[in-house]
N, C-alpha and C. Protein backbone atom coordinates (compact mmCIF):
# COMPACT_ATOMS: atom_id res chain seq x y z
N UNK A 1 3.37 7.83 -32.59
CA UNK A 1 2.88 7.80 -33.95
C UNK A 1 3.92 7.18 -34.88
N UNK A 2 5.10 7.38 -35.14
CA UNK A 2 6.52 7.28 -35.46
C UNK A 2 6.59 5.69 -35.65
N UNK A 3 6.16 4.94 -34.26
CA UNK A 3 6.48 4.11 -33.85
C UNK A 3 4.93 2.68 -34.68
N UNK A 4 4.03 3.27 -34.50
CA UNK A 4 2.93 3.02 -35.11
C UNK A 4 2.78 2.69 -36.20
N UNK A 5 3.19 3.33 -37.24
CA UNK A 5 3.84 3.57 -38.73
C UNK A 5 4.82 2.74 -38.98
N UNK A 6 6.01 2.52 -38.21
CA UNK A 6 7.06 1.54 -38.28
C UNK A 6 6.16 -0.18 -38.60
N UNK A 7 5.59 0.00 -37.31
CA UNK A 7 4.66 -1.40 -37.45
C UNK A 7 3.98 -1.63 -38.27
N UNK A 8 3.28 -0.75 -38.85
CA UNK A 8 2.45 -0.66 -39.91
C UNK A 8 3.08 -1.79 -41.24
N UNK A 9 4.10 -0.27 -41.23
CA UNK A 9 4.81 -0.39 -42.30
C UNK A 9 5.85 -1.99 -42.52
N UNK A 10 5.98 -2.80 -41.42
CA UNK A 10 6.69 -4.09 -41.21
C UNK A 10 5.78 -4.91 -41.07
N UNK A 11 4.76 -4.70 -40.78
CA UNK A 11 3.72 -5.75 -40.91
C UNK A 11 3.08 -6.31 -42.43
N UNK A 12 3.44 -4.92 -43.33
CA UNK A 12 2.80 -4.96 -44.95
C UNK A 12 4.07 -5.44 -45.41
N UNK A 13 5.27 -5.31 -45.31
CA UNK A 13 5.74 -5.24 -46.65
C UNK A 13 6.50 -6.91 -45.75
N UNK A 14 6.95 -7.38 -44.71
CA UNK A 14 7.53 -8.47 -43.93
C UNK A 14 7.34 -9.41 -44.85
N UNK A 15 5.74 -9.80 -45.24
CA UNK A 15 4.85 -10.91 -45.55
C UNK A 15 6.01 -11.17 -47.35
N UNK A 16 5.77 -9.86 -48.11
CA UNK A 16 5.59 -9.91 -49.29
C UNK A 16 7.41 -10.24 -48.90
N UNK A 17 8.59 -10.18 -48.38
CA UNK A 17 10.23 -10.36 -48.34
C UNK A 17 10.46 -11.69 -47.99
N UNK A 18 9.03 -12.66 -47.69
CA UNK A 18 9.57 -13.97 -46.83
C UNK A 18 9.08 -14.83 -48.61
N UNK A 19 7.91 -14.25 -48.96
CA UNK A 19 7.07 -14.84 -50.07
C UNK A 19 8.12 -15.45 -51.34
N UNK A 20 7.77 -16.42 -51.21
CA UNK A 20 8.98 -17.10 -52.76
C UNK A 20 10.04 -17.59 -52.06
N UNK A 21 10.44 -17.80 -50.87
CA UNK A 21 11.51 -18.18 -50.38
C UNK A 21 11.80 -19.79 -50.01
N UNK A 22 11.11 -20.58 -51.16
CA UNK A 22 11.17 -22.16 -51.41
C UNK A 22 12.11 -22.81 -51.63
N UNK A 23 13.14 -21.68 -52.15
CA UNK A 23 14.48 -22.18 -52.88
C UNK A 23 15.57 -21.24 -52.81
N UNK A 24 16.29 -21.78 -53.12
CA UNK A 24 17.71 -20.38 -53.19
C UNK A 24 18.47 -20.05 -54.73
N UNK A 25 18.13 -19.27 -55.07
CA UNK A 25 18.99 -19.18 -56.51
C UNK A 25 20.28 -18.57 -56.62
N UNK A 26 21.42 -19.15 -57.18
CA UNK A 26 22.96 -18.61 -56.95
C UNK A 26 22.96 -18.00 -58.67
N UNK A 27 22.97 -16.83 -59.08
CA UNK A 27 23.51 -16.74 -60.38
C UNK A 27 22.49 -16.67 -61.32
N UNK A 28 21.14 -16.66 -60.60
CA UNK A 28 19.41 -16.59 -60.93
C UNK A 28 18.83 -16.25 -60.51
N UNK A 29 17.54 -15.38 -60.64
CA UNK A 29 16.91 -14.68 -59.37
C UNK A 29 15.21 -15.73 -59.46
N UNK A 30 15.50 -16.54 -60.34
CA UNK A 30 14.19 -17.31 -60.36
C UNK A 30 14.22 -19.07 -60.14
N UNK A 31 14.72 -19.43 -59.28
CA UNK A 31 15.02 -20.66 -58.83
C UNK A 31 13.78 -21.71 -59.29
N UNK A 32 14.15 -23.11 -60.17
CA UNK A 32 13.40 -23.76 -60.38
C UNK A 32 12.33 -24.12 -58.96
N UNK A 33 10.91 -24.20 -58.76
CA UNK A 33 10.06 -24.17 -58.16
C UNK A 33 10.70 -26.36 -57.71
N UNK A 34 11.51 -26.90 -58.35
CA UNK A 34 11.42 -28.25 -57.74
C UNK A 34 12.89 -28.42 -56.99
N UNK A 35 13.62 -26.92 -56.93
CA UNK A 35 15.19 -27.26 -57.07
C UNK A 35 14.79 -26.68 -54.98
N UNK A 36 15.68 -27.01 -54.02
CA UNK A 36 15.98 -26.20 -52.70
C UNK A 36 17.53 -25.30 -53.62
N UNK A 37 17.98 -25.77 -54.01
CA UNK A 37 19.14 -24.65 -54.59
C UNK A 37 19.47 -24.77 -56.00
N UNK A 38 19.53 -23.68 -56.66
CA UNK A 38 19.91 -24.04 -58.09
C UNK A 38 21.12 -22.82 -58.08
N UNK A 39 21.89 -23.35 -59.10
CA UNK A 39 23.37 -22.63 -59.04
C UNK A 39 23.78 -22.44 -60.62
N UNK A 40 23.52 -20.88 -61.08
CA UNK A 40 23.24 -20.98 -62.73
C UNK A 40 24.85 -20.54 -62.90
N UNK A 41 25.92 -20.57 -63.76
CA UNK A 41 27.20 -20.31 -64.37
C UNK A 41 27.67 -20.78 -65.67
N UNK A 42 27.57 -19.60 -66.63
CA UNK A 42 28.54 -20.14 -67.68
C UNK A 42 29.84 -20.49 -67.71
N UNK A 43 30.64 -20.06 -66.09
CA UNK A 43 32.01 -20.06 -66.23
C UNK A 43 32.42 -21.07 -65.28
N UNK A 44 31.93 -21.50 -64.27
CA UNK A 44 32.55 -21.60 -63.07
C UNK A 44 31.11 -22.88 -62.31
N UNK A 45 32.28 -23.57 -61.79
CA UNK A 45 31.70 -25.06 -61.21
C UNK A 45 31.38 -25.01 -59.46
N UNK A 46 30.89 -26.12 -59.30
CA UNK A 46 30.76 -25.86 -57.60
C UNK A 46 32.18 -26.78 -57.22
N UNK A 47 31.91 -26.71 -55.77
CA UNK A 47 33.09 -27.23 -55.44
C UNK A 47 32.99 -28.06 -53.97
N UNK A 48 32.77 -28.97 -53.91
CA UNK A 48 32.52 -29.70 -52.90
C UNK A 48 33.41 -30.44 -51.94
N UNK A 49 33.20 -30.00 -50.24
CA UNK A 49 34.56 -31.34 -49.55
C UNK A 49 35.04 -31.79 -50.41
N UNK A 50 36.63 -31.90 -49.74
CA UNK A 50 37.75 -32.90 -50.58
C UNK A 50 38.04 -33.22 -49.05
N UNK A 51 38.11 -34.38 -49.01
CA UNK A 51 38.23 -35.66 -48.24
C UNK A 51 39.11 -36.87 -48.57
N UNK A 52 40.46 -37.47 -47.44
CA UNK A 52 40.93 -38.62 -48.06
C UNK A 52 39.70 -39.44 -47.51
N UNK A 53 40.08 -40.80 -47.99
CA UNK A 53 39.24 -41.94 -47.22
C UNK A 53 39.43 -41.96 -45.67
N UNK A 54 40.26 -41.89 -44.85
CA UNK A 54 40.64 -41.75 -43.25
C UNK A 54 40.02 -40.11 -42.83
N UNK A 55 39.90 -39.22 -43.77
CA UNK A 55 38.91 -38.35 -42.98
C UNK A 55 37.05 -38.57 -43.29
N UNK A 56 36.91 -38.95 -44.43
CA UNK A 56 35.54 -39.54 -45.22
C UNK A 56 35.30 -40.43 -43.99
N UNK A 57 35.60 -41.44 -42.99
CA UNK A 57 35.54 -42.31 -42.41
C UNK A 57 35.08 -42.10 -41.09
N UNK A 58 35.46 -41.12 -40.71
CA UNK A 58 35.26 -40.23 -39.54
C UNK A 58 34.31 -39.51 -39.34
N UNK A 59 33.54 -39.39 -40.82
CA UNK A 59 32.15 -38.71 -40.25
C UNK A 59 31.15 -39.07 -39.82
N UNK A 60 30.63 -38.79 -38.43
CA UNK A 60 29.70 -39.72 -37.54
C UNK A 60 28.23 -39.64 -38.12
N UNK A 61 27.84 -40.48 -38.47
CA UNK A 61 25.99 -41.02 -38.59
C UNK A 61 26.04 -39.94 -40.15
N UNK A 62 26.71 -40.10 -41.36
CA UNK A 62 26.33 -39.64 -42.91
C UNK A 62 25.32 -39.51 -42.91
N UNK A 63 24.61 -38.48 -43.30
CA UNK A 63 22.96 -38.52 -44.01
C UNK A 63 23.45 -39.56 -45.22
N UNK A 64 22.02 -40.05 -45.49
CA UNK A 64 22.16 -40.75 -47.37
C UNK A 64 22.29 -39.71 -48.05
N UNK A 65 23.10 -39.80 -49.01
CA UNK A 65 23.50 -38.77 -50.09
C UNK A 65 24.14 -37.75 -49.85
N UNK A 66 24.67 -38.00 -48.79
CA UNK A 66 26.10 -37.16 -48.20
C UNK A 66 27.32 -36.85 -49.74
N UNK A 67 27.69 -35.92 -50.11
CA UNK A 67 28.30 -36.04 -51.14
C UNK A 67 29.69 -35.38 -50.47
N UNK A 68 31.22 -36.16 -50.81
CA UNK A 68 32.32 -35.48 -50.99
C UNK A 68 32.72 -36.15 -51.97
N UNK A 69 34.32 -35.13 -51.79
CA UNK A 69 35.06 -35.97 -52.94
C UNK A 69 36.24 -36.26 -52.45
N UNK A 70 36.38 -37.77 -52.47
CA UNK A 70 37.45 -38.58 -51.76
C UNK A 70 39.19 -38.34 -52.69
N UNK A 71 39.39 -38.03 -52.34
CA UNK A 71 41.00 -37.13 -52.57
C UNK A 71 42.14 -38.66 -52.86
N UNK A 72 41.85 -39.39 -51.83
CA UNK A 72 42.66 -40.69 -51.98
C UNK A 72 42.50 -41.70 -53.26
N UNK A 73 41.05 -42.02 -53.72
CA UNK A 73 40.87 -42.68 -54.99
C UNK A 73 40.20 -41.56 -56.05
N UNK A 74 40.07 -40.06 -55.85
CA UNK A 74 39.96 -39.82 -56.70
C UNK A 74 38.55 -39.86 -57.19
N UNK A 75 37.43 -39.59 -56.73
CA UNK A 75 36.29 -40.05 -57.03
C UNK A 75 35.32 -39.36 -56.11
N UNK A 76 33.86 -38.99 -56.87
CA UNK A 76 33.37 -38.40 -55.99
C UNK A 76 32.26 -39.23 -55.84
N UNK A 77 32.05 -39.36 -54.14
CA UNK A 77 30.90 -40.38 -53.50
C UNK A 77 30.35 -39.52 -52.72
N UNK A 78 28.86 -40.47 -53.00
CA UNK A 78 27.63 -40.41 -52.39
C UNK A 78 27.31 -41.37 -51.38
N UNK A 79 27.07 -41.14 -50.00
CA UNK A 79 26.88 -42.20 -48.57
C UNK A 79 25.82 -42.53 -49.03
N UNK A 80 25.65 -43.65 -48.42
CA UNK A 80 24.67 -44.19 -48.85
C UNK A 80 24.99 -45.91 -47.49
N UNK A 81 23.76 -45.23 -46.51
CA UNK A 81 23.55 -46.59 -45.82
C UNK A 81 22.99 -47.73 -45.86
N UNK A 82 23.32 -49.00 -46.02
CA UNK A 82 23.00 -50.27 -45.94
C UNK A 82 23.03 -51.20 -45.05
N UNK A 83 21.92 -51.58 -44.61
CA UNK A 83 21.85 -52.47 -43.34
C UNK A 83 23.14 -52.23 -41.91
N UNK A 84 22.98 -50.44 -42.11
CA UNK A 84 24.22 -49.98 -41.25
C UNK A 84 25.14 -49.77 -41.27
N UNK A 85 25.89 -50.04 -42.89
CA UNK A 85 27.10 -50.18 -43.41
C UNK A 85 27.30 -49.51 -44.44
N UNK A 86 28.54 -48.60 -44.22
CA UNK A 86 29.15 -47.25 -45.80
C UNK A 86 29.12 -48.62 -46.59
């Protein structure tokens, strides 16, 4: 019976803990419906890879829009492939 009830009880409420889970909100509990992550702060920034150019170089097959930030010039880039070529 115990055991019955457990199921019950994970079968009702499972559905309603997965529901809304389109996005991730950091610092918001209501994530824009167009964002996969939104990151709300009055104080405090994100912080992304720091990379020289000789490690930036090394990363095999970049998605497009790979984002670090290249440590050697100082600048933060976005990959971006062209006819096969950073």
């Amino acid at each position: 019976m115990r055991t019955l009830i457990l199921g019950i009880f994970i079968a009702l409420i499972l559905p309603h803990l997965c529901e809304g889970q389109d996005g991730v909100g950091i610092g918001t509990v209501s994530p824009d419906s167009s964002s996969i992550l939104e990151i709300e702060s009055t104080e405090k920034g994100i912080l992304i890879p720091r990379l020289s150019t000789t490690e930036m170089l090394t990363i095999a097959s970049p998605a497009d829009g790979l984002m670090v930030y290249n440590t050697t010039i100082n600048s933060l880039i976005f990959m971006l492939m062209e006819d096969g070529h950073r």
